[in-house]
N, C-alpha and C. Protein backbone atom coordinates (compact mmCIF):
# COMPACT_ATOMS: atom_id res chain seq x y z
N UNK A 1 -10.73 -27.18 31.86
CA UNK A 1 -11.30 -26.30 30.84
C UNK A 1 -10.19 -25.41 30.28
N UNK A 2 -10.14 -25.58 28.87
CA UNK A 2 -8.94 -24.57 28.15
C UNK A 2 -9.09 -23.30 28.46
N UNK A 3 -8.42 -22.23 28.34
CA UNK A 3 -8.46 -20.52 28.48
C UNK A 3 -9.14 -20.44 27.92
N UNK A 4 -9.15 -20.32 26.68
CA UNK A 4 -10.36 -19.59 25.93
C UNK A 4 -11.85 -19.91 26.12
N UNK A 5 -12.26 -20.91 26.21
CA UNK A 5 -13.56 -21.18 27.26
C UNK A 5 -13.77 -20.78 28.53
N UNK A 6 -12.83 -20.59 29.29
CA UNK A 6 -12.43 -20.09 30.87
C UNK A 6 -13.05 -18.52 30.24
N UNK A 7 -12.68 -18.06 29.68
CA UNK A 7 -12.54 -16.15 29.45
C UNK A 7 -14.43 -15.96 28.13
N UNK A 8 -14.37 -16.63 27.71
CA UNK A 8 -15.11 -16.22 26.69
C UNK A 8 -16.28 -16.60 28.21
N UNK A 9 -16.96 -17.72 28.74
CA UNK A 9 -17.87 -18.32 29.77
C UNK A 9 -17.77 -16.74 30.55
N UNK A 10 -16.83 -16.30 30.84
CA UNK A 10 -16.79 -14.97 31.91
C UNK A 10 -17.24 -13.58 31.13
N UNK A 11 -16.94 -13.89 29.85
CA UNK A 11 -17.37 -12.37 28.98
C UNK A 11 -19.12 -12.85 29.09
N UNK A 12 -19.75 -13.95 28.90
CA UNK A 12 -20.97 -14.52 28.45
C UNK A 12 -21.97 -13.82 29.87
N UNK A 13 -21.57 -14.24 31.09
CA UNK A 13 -21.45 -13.52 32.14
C UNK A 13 -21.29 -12.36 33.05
N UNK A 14 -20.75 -11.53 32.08
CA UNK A 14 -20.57 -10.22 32.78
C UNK A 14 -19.19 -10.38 33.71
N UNK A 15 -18.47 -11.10 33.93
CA UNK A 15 -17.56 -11.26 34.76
C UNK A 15 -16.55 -11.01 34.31
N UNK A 16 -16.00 -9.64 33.86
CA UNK A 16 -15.06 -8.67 33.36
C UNK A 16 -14.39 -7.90 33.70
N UNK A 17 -13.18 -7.31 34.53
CA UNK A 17 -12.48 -6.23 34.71
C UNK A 17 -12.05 -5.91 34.07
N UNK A 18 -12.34 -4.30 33.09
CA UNK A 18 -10.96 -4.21 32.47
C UNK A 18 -9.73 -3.01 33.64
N UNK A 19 -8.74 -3.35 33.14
CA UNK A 19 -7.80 -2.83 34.30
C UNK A 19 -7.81 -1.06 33.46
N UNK A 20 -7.51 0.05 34.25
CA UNK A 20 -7.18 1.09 33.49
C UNK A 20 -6.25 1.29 32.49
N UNK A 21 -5.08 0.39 32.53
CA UNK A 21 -4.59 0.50 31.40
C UNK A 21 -4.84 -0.05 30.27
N UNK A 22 -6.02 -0.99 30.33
CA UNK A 22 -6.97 -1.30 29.24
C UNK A 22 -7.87 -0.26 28.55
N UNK A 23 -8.22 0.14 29.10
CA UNK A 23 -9.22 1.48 29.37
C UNK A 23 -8.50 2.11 28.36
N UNK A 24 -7.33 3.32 28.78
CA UNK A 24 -6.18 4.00 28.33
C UNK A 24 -6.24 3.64 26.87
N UNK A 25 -5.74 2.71 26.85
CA UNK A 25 -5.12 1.91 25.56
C UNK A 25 -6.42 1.80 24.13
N UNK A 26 -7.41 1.37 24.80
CA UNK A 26 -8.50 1.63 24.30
C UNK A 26 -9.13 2.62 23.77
N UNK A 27 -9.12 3.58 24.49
CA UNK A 27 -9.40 5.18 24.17
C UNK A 27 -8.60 5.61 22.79
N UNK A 28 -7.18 5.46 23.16
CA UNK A 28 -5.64 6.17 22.78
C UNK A 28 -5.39 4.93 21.50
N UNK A 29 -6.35 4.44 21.05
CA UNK A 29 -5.78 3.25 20.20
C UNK A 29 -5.56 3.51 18.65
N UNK A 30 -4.12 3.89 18.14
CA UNK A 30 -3.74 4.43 17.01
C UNK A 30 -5.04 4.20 15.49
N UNK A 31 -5.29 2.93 15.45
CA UNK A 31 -6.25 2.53 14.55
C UNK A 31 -7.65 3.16 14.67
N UNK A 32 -7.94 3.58 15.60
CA UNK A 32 -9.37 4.33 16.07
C UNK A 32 -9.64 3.05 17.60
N UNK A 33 -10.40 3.91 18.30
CA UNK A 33 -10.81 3.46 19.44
C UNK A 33 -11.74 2.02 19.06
N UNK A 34 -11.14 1.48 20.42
CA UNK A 34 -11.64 0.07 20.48
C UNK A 34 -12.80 -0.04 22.20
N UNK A 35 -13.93 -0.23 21.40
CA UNK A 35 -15.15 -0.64 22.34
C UNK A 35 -15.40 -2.28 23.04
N UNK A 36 -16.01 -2.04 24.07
CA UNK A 36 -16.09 -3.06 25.08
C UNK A 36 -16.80 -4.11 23.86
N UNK A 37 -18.02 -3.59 23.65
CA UNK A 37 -18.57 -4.86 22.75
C UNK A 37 -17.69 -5.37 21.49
N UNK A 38 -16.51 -4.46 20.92
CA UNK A 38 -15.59 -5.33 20.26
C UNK A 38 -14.53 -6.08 20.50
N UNK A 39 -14.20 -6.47 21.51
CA UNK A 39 -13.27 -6.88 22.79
C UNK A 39 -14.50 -8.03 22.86
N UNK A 40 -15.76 -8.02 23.16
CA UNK A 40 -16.41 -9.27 23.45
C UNK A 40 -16.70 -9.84 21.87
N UNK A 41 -16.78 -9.38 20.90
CA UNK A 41 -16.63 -9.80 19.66
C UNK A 41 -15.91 -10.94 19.61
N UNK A 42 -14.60 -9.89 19.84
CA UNK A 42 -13.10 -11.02 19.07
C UNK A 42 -12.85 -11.77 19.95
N UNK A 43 -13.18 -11.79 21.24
CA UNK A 43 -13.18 -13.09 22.51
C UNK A 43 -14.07 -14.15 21.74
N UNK A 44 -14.77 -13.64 21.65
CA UNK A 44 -15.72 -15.01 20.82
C UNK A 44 -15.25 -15.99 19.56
N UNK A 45 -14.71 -15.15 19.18
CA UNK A 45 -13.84 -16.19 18.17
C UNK A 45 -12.13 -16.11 18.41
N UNK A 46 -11.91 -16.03 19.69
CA UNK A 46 -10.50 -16.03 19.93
C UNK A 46 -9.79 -17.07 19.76
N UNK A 47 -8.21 -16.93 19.39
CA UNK A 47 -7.48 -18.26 20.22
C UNK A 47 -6.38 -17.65 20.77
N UNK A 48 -5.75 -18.50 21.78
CA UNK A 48 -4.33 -18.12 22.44
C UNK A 48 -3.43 -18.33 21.77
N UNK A 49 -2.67 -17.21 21.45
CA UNK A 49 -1.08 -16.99 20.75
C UNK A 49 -0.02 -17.25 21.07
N UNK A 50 -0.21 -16.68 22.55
CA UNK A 50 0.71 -16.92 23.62
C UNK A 50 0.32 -17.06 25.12
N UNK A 51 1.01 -17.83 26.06
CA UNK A 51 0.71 -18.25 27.44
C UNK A 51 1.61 -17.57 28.02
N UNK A 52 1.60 -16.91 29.40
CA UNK A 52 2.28 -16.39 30.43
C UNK A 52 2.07 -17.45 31.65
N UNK A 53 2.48 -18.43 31.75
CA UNK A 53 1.81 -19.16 33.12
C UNK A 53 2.52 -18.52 34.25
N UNK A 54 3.77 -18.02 34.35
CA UNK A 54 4.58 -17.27 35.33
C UNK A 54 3.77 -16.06 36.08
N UNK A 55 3.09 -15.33 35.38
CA UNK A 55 2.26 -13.71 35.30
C UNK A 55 1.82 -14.01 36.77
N UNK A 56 2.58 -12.88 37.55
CA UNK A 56 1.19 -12.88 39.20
C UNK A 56 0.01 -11.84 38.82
N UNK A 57 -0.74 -11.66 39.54
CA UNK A 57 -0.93 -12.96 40.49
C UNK A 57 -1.64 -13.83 40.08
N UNK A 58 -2.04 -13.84 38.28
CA UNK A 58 -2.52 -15.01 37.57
C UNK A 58 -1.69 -15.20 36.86
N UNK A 59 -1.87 -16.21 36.20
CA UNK A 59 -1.52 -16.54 34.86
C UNK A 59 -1.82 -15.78 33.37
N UNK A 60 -1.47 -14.99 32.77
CA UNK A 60 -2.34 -14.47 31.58
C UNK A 60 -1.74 -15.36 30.29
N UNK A 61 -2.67 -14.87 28.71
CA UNK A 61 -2.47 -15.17 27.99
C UNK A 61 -2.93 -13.88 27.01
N UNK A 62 -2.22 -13.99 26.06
CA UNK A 62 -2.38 -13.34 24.70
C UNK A 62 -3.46 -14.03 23.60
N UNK A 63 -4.55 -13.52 23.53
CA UNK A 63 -5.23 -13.83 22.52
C UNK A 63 -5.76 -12.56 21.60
N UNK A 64 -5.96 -13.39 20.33
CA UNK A 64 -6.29 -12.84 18.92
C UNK A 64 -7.46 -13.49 18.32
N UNK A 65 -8.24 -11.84 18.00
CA UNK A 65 -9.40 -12.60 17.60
C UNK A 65 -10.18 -11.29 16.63
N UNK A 66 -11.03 -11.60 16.09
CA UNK A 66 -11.48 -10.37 15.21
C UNK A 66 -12.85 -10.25 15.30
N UNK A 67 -13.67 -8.82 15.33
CA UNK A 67 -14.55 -8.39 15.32
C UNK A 67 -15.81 -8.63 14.19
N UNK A 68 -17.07 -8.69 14.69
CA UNK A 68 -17.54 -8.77 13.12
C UNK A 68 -17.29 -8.12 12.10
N UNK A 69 -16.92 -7.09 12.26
CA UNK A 69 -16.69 -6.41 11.17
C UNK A 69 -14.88 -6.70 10.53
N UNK A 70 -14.40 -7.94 11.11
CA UNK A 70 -12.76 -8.05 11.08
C UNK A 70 -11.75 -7.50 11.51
N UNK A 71 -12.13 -6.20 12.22
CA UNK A 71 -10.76 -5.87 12.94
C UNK A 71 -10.29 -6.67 13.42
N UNK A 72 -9.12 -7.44 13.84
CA UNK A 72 -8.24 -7.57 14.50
C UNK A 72 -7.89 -7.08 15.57
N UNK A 73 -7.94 -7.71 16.94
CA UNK A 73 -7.73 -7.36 18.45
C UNK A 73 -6.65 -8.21 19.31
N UNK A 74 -5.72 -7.68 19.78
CA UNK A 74 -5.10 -8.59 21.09
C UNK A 74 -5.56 -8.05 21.95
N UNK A 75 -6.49 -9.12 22.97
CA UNK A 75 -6.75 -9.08 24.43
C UNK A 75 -5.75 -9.97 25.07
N UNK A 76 -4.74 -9.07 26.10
CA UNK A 76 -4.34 -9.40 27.06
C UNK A 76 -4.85 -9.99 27.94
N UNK A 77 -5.23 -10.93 28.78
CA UNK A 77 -5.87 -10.80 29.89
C UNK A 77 -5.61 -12.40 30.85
N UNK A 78 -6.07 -12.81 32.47
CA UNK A 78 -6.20 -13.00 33.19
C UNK A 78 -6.98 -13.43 33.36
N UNK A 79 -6.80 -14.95 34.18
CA UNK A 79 -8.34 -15.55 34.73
C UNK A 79 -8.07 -15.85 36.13
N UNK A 80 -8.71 -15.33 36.51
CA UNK A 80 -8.79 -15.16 38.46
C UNK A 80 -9.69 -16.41 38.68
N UNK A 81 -8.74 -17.59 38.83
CA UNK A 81 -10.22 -19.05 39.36
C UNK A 81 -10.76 -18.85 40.36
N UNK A 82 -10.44 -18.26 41.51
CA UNK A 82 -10.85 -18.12 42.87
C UNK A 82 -12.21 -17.35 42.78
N UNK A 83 -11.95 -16.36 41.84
CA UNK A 83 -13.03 -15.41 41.47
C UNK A 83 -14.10 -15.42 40.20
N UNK A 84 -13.46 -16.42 39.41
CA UNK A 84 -13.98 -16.94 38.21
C UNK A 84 -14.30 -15.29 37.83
N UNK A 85 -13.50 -14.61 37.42
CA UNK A 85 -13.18 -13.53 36.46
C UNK A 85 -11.66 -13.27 35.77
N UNK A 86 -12.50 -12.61 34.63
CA UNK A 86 -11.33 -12.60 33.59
C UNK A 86 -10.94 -11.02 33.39
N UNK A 87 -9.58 -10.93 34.23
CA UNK A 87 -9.11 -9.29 34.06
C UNK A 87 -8.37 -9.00 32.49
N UNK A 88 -9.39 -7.90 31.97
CA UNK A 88 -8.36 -7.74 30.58
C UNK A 88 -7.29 -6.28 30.89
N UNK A 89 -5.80 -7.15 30.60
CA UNK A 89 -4.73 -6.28 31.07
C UNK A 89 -4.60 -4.93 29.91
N UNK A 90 -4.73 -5.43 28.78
CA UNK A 90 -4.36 -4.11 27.56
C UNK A 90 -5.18 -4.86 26.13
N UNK A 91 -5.75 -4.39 25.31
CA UNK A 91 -5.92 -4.64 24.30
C UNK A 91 -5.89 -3.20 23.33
N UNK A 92 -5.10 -4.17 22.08
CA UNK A 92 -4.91 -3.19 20.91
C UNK A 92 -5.18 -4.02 19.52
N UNK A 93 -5.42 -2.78 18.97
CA UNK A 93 -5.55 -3.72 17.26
C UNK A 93 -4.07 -3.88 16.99
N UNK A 94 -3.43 -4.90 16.40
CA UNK A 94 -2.03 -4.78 16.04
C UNK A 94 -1.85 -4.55 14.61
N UNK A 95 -0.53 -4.25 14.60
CA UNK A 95 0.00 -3.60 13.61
C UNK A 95 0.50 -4.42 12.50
N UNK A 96 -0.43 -4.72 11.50
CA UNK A 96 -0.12 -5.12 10.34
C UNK A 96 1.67 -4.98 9.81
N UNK A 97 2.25 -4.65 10.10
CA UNK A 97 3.58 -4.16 9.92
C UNK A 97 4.44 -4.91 10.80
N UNK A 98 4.31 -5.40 12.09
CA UNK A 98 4.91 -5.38 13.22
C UNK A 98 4.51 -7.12 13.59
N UNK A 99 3.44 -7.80 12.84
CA UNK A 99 2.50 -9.11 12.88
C UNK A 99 2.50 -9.99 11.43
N UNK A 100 2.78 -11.08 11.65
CA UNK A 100 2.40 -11.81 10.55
C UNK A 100 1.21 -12.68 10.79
N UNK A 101 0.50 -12.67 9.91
CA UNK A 101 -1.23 -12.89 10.17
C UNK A 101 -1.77 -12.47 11.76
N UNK A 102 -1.30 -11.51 12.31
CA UNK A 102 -1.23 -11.24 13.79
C UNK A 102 -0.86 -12.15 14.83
N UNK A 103 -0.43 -13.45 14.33
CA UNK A 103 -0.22 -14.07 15.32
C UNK A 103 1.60 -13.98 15.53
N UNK A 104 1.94 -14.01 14.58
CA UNK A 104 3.67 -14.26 15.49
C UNK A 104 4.23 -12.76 15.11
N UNK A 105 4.68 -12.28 15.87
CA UNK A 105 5.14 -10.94 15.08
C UNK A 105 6.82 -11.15 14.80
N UNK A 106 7.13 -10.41 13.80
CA UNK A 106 7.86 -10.17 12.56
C UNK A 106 9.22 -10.08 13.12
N UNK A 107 10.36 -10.55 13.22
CA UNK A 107 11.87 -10.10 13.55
C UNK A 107 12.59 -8.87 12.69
């Protein structure tokens, strides 16, 4: 099963950690604060940008995905198979400036 089915099946579920520095980041998020149900939004129509397969003590990936209303979100996050949960490490809206179509960012 690809990541993004792995993580979205665990949001569908309730099977969610977010870590505190998700939390943090969330609160403190330059664009205006970003809510749990918009984080399960843009999971829903996510895809992976980027793979970490190295990451302990999972593997994470970078995905991008947008809210109904279109914000734009990177969820960091982690899939624990043992535990069949998906830890989200940091999510932020990114920076139009810093992203090209949010997926590759800018040199």
């Amino acid at each position: 099963m690809e990541w993004v089915k792995k993580i979205q099946r665990c949001f569908e579920s309730n099977r969610v950690f977010y870590t505190q520095h998700a939390r943090v980041e969330m609160r403190n998020e330059m664009f205006g604060e970003i809510k749990e149900n918009e984080v399960y939004e843009a999971v829903c129509s996510a895809e992976v940008i980027r793979e970490y397969p190295r990451d302990k003590p999972y593997p994470s990936v970078l995905m991008f995905g947008k809210t109904r209303k279109s914000r734009p979100l990177h969820i960091l996050c982690a899939y624990g198979k043992d535990e069949d949960l998906t830890i989200v490490i940091t999510v932020y809206h990114p920076n139009p400036k810093l992203w090209i179509d949010y997926r590759r960012r800018r040199t």
